[in-house]
C-alpha atoms as a PDB file:
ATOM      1  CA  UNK A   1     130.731 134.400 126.984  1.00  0.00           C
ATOM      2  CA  UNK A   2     133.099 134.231 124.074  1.00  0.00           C
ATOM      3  CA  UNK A   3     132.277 136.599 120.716  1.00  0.00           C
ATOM      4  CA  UNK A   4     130.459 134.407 118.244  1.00  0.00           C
ATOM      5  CA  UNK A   5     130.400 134.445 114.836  1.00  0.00           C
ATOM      6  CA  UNK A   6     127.189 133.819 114.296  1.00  0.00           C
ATOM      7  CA  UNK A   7     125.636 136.714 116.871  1.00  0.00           C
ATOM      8  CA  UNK A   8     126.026 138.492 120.333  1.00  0.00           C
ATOM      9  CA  UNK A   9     125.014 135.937 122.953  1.00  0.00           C
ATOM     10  CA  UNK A  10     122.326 137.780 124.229  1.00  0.00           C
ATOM     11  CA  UNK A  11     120.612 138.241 120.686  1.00  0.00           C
ATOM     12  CA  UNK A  12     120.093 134.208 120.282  1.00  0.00           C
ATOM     13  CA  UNK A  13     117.125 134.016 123.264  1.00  0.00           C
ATOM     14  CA  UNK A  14     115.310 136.729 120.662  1.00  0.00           C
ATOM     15  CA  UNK A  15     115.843 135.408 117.561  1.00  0.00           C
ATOM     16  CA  UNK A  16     113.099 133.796 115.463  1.00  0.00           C
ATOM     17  CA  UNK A  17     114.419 132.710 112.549  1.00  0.00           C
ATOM     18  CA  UNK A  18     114.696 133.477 109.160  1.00  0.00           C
ATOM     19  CA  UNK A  19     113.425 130.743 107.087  1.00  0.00           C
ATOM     20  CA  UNK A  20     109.346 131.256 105.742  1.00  0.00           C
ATOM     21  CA  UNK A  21     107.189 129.202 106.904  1.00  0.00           C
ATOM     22  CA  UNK A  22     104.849 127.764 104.516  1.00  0.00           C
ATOM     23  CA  UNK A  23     101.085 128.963 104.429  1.00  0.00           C
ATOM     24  CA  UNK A  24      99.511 125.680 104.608  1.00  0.00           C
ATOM     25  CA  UNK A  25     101.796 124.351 107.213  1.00  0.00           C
ATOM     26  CA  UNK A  26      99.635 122.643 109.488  1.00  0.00           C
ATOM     27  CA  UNK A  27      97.452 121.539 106.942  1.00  0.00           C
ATOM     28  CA  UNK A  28     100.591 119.662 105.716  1.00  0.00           C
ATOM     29  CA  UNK A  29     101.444 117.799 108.573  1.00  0.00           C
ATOM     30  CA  UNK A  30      98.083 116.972 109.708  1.00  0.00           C
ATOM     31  CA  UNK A  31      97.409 115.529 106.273  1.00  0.00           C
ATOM     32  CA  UNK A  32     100.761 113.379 106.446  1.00  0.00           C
ATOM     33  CA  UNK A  33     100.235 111.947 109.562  1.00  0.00           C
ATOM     34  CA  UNK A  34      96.346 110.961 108.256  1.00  0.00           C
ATOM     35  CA  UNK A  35      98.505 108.902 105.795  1.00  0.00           C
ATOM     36  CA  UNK A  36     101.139 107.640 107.892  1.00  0.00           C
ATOM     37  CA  UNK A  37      98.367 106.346 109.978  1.00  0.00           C
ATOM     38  CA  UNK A  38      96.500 104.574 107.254  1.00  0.00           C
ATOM     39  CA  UNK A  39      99.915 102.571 106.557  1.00  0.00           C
ATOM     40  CA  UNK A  40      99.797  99.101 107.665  1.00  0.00           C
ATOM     41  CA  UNK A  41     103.315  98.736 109.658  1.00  0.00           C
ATOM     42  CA  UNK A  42     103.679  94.919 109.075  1.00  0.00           C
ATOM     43  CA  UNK A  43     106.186  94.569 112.139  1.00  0.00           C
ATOM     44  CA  UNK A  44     108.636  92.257 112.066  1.00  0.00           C
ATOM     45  CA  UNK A  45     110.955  91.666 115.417  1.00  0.00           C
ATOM     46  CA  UNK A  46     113.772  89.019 114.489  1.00  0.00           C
ATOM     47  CA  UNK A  47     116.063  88.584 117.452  1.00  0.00           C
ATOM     48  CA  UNK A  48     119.320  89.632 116.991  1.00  0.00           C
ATOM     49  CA  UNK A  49     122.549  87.183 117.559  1.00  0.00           C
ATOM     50  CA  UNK A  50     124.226  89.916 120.747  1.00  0.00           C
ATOM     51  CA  UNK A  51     122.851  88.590 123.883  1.00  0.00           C
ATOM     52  CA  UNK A  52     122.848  89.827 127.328  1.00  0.00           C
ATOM     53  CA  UNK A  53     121.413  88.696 130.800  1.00  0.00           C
ATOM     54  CA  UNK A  54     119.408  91.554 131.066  1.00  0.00           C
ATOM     55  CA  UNK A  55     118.005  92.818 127.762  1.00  0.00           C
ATOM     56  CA  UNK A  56     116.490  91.252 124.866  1.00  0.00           C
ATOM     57  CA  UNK A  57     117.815  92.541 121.528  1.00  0.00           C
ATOM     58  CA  UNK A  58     115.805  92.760 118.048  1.00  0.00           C
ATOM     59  CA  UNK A  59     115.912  94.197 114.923  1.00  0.00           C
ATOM     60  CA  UNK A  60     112.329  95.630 114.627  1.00  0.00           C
ATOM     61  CA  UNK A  61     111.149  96.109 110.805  1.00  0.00           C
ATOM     62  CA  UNK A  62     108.181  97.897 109.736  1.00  0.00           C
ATOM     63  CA  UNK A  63     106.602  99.652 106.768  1.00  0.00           C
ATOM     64  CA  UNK A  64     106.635 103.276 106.806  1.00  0.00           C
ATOM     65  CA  UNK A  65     104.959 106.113 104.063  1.00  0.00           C
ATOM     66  CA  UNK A  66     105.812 105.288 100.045  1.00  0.00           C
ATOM     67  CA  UNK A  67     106.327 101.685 101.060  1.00  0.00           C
ATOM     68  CA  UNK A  68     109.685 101.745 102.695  1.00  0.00           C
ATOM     69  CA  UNK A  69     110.821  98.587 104.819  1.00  0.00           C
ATOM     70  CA  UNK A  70     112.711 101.033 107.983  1.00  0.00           C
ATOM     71  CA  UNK A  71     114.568  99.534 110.342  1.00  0.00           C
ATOM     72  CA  UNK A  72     115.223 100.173 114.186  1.00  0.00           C
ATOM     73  CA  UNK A  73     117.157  98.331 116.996  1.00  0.00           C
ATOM     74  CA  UNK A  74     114.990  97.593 119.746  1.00  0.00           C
ATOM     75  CA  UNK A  75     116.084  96.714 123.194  1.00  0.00           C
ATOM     76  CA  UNK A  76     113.838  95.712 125.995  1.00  0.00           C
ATOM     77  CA  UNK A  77     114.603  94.246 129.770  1.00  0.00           C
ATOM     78  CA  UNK A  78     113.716  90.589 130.484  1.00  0.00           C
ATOM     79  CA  UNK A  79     111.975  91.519 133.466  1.00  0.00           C
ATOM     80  CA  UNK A  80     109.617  94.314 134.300  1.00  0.00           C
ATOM     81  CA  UNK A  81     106.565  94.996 136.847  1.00  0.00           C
ATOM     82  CA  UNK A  82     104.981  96.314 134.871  1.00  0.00           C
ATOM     83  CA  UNK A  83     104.617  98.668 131.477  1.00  0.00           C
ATOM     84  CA  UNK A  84     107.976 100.673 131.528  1.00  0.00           C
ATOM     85  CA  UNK A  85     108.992 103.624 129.971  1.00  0.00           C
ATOM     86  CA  UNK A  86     111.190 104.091 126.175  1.00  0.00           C
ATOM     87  CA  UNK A  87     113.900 106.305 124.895  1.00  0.00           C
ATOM     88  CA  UNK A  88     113.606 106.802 121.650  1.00  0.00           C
ATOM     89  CA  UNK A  89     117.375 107.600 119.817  1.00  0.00           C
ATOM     90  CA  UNK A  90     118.636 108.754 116.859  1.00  0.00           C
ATOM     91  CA  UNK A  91     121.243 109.368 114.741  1.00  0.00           C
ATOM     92  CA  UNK A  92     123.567 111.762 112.891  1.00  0.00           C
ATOM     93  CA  UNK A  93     123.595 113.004 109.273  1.00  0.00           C
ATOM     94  CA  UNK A  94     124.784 109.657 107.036  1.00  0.00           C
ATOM     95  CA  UNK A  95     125.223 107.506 110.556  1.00  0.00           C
ATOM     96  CA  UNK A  96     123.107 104.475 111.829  1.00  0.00           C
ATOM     97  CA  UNK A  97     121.292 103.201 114.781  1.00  0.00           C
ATOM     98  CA  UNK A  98     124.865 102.370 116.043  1.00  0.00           C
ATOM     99  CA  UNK A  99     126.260  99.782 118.285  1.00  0.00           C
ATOM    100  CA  UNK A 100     123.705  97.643 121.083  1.00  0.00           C
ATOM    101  CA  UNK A 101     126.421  98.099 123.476  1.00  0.00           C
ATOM    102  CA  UNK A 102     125.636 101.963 124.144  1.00  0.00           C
ATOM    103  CA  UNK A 103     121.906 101.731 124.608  1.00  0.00           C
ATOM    104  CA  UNK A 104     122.694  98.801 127.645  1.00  0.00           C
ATOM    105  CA  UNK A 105     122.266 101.533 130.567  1.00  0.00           C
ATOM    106  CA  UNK A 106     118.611 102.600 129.671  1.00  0.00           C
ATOM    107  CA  UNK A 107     117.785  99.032 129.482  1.00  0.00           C
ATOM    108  CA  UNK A 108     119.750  98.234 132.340  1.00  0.00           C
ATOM    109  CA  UNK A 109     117.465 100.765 134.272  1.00  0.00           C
ATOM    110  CA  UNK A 110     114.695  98.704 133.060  1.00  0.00           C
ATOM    111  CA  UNK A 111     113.746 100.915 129.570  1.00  0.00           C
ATOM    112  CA  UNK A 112     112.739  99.567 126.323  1.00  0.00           C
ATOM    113  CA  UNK A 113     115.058 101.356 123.475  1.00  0.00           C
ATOM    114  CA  UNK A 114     114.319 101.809 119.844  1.00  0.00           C
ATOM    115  CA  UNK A 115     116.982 103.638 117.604  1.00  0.00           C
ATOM    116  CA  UNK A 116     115.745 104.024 114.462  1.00  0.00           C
ATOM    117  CA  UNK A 117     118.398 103.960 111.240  1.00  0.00           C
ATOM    118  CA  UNK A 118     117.197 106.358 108.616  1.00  0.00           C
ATOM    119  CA  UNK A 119     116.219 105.598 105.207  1.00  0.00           C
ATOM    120  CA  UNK A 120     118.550 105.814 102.585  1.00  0.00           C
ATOM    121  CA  UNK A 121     121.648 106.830 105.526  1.00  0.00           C
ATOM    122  CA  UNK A 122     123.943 104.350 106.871  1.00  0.00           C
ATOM    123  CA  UNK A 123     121.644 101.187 108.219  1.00  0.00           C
ATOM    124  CA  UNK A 124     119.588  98.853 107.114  1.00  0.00           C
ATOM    125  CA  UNK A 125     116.138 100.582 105.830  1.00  0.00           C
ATOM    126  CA  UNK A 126     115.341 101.210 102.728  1.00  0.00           C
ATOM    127  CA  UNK A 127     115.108 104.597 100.893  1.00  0.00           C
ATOM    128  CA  UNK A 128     111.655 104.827  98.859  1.00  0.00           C
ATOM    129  CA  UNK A 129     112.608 103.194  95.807  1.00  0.00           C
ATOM    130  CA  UNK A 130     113.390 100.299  97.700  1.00  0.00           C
ATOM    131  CA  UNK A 131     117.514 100.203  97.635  1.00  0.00           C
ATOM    132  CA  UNK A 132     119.077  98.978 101.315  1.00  0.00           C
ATOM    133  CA  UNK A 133     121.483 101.547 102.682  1.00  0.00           C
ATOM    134  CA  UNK A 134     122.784 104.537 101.747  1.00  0.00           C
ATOM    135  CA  UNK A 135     121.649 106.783  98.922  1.00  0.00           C
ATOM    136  CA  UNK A 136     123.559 109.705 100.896  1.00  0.00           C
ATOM    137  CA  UNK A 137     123.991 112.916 100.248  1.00  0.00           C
ATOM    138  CA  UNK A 138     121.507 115.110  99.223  1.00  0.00           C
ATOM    139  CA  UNK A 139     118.518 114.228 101.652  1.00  0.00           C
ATOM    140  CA  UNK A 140     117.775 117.782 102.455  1.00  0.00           C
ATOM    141  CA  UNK A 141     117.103 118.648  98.852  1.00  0.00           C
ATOM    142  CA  UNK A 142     115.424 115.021  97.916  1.00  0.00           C
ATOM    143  CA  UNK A 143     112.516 115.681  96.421  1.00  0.00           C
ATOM    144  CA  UNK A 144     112.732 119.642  96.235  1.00  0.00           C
ATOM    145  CA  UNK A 145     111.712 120.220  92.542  1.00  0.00           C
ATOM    146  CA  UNK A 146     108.139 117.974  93.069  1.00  0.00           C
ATOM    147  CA  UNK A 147     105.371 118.241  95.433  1.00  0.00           C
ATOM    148  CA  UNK A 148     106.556 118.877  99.347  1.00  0.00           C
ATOM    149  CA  UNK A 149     104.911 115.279 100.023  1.00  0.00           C
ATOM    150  CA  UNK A 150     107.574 114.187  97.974  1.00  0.00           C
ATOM    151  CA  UNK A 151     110.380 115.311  99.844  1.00  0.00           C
ATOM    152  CA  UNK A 152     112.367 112.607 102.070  1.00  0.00           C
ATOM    153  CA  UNK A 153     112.884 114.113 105.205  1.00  0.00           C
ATOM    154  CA  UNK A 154     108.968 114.510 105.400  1.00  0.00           C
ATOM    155  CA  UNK A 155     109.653 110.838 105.436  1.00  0.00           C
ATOM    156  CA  UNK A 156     112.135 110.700 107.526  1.00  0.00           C
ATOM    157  CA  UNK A 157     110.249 112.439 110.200  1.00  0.00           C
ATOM    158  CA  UNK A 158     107.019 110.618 109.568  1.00  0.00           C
ATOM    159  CA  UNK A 159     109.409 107.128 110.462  1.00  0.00           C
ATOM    160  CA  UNK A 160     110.008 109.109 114.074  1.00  0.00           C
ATOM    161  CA  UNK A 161     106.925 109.477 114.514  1.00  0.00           C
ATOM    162  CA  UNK A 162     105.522 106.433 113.343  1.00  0.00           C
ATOM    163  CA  UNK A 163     108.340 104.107 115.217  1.00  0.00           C
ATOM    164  CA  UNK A 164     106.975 105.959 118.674  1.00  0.00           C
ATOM    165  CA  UNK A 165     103.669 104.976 118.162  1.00  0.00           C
ATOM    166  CA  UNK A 166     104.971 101.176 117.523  1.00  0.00           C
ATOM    167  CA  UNK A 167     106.732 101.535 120.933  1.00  0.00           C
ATOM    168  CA  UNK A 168     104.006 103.394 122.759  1.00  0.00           C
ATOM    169  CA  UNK A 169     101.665 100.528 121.326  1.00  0.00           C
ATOM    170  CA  UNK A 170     103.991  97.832 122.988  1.00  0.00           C
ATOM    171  CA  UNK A 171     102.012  96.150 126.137  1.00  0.00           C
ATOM    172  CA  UNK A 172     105.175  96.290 127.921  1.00  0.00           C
ATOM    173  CA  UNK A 173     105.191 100.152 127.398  1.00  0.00           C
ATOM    174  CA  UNK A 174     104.051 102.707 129.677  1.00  0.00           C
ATOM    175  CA  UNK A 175     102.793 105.124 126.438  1.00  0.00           C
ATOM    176  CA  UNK A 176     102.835 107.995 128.981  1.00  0.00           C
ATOM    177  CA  UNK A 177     106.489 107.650 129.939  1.00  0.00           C
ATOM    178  CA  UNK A 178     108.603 107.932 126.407  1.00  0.00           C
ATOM    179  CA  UNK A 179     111.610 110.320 125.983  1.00  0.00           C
ATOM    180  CA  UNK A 180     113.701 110.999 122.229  1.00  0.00           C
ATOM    181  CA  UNK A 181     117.201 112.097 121.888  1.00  0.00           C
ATOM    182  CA  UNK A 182     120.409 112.564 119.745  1.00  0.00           C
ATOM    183  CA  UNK A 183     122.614 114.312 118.076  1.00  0.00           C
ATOM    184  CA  UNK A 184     122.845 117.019 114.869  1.00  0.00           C
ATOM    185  CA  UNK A 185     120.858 115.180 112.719  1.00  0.00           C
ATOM    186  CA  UNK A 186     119.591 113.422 115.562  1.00  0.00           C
ATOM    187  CA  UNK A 187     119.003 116.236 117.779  1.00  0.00           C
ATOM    188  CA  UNK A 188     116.356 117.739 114.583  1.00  0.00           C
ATOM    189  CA  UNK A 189     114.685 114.631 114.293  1.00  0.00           C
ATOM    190  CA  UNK A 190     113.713 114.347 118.474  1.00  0.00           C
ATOM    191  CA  UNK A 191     112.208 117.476 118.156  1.00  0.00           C
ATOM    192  CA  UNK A 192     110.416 116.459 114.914  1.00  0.00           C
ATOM    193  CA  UNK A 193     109.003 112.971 116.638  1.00  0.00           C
ATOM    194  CA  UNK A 194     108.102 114.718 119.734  1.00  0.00           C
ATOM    195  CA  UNK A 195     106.157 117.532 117.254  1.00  0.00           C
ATOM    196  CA  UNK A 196     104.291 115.037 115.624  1.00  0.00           C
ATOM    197  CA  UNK A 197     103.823 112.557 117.948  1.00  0.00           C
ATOM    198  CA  UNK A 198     102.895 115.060 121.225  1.00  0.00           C
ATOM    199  CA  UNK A 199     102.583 112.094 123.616  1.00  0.00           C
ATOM    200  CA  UNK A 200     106.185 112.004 124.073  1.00  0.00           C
ATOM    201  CA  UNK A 201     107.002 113.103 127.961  1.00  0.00           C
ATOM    202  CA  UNK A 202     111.116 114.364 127.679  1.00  0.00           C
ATOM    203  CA  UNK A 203     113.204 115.548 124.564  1.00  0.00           C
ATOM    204  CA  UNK A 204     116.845 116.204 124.655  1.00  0.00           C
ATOM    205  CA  UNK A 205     118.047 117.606 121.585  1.00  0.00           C
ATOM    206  CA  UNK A 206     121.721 118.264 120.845  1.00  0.00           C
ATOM    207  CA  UNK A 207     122.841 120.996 118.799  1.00  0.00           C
ATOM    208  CA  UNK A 208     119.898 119.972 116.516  1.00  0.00           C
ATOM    209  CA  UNK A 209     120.525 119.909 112.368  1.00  0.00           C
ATOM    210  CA  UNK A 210     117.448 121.050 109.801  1.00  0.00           C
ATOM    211  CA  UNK A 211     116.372 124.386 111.177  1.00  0.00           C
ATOM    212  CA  UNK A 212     116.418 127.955 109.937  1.00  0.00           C
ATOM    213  CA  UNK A 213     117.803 127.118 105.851  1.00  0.00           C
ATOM    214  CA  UNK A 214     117.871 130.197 104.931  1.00  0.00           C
ATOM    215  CA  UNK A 215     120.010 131.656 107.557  1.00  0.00           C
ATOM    216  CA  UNK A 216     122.547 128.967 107.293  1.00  0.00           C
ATOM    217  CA  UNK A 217     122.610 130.396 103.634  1.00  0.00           C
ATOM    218  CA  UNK A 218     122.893 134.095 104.226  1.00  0.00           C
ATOM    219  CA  UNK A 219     125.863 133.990 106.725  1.00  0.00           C
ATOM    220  CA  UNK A 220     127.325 131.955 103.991  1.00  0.00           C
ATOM    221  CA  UNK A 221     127.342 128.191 106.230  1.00  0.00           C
ATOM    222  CA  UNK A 222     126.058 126.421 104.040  1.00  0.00           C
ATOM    223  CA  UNK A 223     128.683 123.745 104.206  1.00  0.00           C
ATOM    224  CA  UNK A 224     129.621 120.637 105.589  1.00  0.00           C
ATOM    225  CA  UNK A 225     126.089 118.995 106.475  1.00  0.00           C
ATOM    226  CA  UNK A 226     124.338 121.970 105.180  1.00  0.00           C
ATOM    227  CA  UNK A 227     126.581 121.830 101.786  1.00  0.00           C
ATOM    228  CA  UNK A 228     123.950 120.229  99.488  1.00  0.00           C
ATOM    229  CA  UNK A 229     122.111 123.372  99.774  1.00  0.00           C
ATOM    230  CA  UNK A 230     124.507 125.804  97.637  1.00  0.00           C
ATOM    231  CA  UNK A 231     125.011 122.864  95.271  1.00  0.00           C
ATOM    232  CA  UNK A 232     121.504 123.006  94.598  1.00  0.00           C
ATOM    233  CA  UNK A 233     121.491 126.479  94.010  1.00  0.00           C
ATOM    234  CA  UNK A 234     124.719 125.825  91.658  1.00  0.00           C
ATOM    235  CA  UNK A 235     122.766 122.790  90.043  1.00  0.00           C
ATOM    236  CA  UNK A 236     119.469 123.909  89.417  1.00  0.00           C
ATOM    237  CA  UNK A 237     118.917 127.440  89.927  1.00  0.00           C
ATOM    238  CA  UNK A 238     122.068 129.391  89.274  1.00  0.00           C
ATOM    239  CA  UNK A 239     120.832 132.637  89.232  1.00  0.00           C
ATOM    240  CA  UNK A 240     118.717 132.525  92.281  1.00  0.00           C
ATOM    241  CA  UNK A 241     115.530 133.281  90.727  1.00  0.00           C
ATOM    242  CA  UNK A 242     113.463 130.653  92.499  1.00  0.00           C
ATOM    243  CA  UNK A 243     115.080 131.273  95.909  1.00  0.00           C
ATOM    244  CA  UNK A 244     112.135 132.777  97.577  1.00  0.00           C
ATOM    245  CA  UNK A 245     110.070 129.347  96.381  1.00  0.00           C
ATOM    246  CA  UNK A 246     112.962 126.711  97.081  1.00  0.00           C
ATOM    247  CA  UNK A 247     113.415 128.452 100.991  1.00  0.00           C
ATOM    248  CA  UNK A 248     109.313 128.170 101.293  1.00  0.00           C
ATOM    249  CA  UNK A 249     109.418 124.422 100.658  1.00  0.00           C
ATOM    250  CA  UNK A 250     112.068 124.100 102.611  1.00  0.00           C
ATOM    251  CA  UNK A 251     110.171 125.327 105.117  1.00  0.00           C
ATOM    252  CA  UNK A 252     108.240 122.230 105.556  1.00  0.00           C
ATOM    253  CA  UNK A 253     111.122 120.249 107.306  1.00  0.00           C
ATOM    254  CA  UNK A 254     112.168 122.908 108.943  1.00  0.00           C
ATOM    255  CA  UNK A 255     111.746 122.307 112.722  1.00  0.00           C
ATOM    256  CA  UNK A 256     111.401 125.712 114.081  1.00  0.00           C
ATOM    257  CA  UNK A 257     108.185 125.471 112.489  1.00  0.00           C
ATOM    258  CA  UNK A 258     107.492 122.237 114.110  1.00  0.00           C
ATOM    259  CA  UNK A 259     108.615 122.656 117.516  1.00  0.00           C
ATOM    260  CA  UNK A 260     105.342 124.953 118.983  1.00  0.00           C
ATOM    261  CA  UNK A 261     103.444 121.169 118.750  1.00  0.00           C
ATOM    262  CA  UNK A 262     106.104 119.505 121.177  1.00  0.00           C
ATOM    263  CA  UNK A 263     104.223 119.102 124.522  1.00  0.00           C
ATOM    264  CA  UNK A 264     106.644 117.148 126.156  1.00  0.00           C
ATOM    265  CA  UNK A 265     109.548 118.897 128.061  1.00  0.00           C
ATOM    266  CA  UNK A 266     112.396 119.745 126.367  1.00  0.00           C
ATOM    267  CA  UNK A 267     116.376 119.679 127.670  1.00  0.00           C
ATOM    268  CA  UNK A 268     118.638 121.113 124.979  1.00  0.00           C
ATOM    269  CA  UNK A 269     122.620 121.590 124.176  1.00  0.00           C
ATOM    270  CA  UNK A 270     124.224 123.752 122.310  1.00  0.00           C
ATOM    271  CA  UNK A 271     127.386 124.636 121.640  1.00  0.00           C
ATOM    272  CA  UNK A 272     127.998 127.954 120.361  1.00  0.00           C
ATOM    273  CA  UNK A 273     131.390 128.004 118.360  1.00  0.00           C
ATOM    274  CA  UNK A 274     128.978 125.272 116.031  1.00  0.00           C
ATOM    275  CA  UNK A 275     130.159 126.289 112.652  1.00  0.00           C
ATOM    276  CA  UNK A 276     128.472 123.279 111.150  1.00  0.00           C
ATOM    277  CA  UNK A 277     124.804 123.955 112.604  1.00  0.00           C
ATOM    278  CA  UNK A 278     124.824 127.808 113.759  1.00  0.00           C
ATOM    279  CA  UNK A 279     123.831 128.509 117.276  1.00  0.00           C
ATOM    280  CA  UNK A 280     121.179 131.128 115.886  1.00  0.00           C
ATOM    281  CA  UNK A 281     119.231 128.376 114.022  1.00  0.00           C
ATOM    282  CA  UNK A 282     119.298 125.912 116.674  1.00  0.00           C
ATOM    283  CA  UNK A 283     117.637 129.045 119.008  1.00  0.00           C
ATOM    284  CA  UNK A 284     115.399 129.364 116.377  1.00  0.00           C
ATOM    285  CA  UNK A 285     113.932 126.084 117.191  1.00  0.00           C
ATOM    286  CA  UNK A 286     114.500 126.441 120.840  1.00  0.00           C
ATOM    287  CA  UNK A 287     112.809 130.001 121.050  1.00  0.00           C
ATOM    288  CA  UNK A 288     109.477 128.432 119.251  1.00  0.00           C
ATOM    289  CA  UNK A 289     109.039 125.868 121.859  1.00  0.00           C
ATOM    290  CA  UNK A 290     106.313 126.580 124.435  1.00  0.00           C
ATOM    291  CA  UNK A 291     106.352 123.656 126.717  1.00  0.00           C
ATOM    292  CA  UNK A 292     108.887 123.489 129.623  1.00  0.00           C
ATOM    293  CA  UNK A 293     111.923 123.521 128.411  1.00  0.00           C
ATOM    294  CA  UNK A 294     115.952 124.299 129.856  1.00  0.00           C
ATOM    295  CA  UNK A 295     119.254 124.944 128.144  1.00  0.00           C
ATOM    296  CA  UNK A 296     122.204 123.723 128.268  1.00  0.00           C
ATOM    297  CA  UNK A 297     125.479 125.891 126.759  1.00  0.00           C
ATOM    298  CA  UNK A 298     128.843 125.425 125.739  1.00  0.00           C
ATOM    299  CA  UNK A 299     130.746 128.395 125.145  1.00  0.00           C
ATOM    300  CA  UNK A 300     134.241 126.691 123.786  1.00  0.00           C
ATOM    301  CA  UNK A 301     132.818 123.889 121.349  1.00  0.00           C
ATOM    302  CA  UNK A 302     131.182 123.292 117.895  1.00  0.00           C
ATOM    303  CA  UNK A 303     129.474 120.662 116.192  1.00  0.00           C
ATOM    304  CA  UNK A 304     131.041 117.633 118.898  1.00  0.00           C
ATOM    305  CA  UNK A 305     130.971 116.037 121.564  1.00  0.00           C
ATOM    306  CA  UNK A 306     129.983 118.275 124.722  1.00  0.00           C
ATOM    307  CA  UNK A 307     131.559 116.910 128.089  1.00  0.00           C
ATOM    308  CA  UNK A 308     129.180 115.151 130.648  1.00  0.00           C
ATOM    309  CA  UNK A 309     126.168 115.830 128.674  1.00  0.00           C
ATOM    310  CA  UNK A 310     125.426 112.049 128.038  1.00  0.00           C
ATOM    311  CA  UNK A 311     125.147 111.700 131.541  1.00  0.00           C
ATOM    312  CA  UNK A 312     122.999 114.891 131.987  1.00  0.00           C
ATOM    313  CA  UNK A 313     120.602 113.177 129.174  1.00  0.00           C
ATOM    314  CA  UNK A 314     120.702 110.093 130.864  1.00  0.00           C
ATOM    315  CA  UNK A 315     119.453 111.570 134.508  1.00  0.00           C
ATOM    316  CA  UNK A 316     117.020 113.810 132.383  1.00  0.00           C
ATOM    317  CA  UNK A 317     115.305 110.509 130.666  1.00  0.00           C
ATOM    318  CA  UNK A 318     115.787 108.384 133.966  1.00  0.00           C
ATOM    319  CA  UNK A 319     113.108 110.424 135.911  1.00  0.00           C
ATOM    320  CA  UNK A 320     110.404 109.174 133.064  1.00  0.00           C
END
């Protein structure tokens, strides 16, 4: 293995992480999801104008927490024995759902597909004052001066989980046979569905964003995706006498915290020259999960894409 930069290789299978954990944690979530379920998701599937022989395409509306209309692509096959299983997907920091055309080989293998486009990013759902597309940057620290139930990537992750119980709910959906995956941003929010929604069966997570804060802060990476954190700091509390309290609340959408509740097996990549989402707080995540899980490394790359892992995700989620 190369040096890192971050730490020795074989420190990262050790490390647990350096951001606090909140006292009330569970409490937190558990509460949240009590309200995500009380929201009534008024689905709406419109069908969308790209067309092909063997999938039907929609974009699938519903309401999510604090009244936001979200949006997901959903994909399903025309014909099917029987209830089938889902892949879940989403997307990087600022991106969107993406193009139908890439989903077409899990539907092609007879999979139903929802990739959800997160509030306030680079799609079509809203953000929670009700403004279509993006109200980028600063997601991380939306919401950090009120109440944590206020912040917006509890609602981001609360839209994972409710969009896989929409799916599992689908009659043409085997509920026991549903996998999530993506990338960065994408890679911290499969790990956050399959948290809070347990039921999900396979998770592959690449080099996953939104773990371990405060040691993206202290070996001074807190830049690029992870920038808006220092200009918090520089905005509101210059002098860092609230850090203790702002890295605490923090800790609620922090995944490591999240990722003992995943019961479904977990296949993840990293690659450890990231300089944009440090190998050390991706293990943190990793080393906190306690279902089955495997690891994939890639000693010569960062924060992009990782050669022949799509197809290693793809075999992973085909044996659903």
């Amino acid at each position: 293995m190369p040096l890192l930069f971050d730490m020795p290789f074989e420190q990262l299978p050790l490390y647990a992480g350096r951001n606090p954990r909140p006292a009330d944690f569970d409490e937190f979530w558990d509460r949240s999801l009590a309200e995500m379920r009380g929201v009534d998701p008024r689905i709406e599937l419109q069908p969308s104008d790209f067309h092909t022989p063997f999938a039907e395409c929609f974009d699938l509306f519903f309401t999510g927490v604090a009244g936001a209309r979200v949006h997901a692509k959903l994909l399903r096959p025309r014909e099917s024995d029987g209830p089938h299983p889902a892949v879940l997907a989403f997307h990087g920091y600022s991106g969107n759902a993406g193009d139908w055309s890439d989903k077409l080989g899990y539907a092609a293998m007879g999979f139903t597909v929802a990739a959800l486009d997160c509030r306030g990013q680079g799609g079509r759902s809203e953000d929670p004052g009700g403004v279509t597309g993006p109200t980028f940057r600063g997601h991380i620290i939306r919401g950090l001066d009120g109440p944590p139930e206020q912040m917006l990537f509890r609602q981001i992750f609360l839209d994972t989980a409710q969009l896989a119980n929409l799916v599992m709910a689908m009659p043409d959906v085997d509920e026991g046979r549903v996998g999530a995956t993506g990338g960065s941003q994408g890679g911290g929010l499969s790990l956050a569905c399959a948290a809070l929604e347990p039921r999900i069966r396979r998770v592959a997570p690449v080099f996953p964003f939104l773990s371990d804060y405060r040691r993206v802060w202290e070996i001074d990476l807190a830049k690029d995706a992870y920038s808006e954190l220092r200009e918090f700091f520089r905005w509101f509390d210059p002098r860092h006498e609230r850090e203790e309290e702002i890295f605490t609340k923090l800790g609620y959408i922090d995944i490591q915290h999240l990722a003992p509740r995943i019961r479904g097996e977990v296949l993840m990549a990293v690659g450890l020259m990231d300089t944009v989402c440090p190998p050390s707080s991706q293990f943190a995540a990793y080393n906190k999960i306690a279902a089955p899980k495997s690891l994939q490394t890639y000693p010569d790359f960062g924060h992009e894409p990782l050669p022949g892992h799509a197809d290693i995700v793809f075999d992973f989620m085909s044996k659903l």
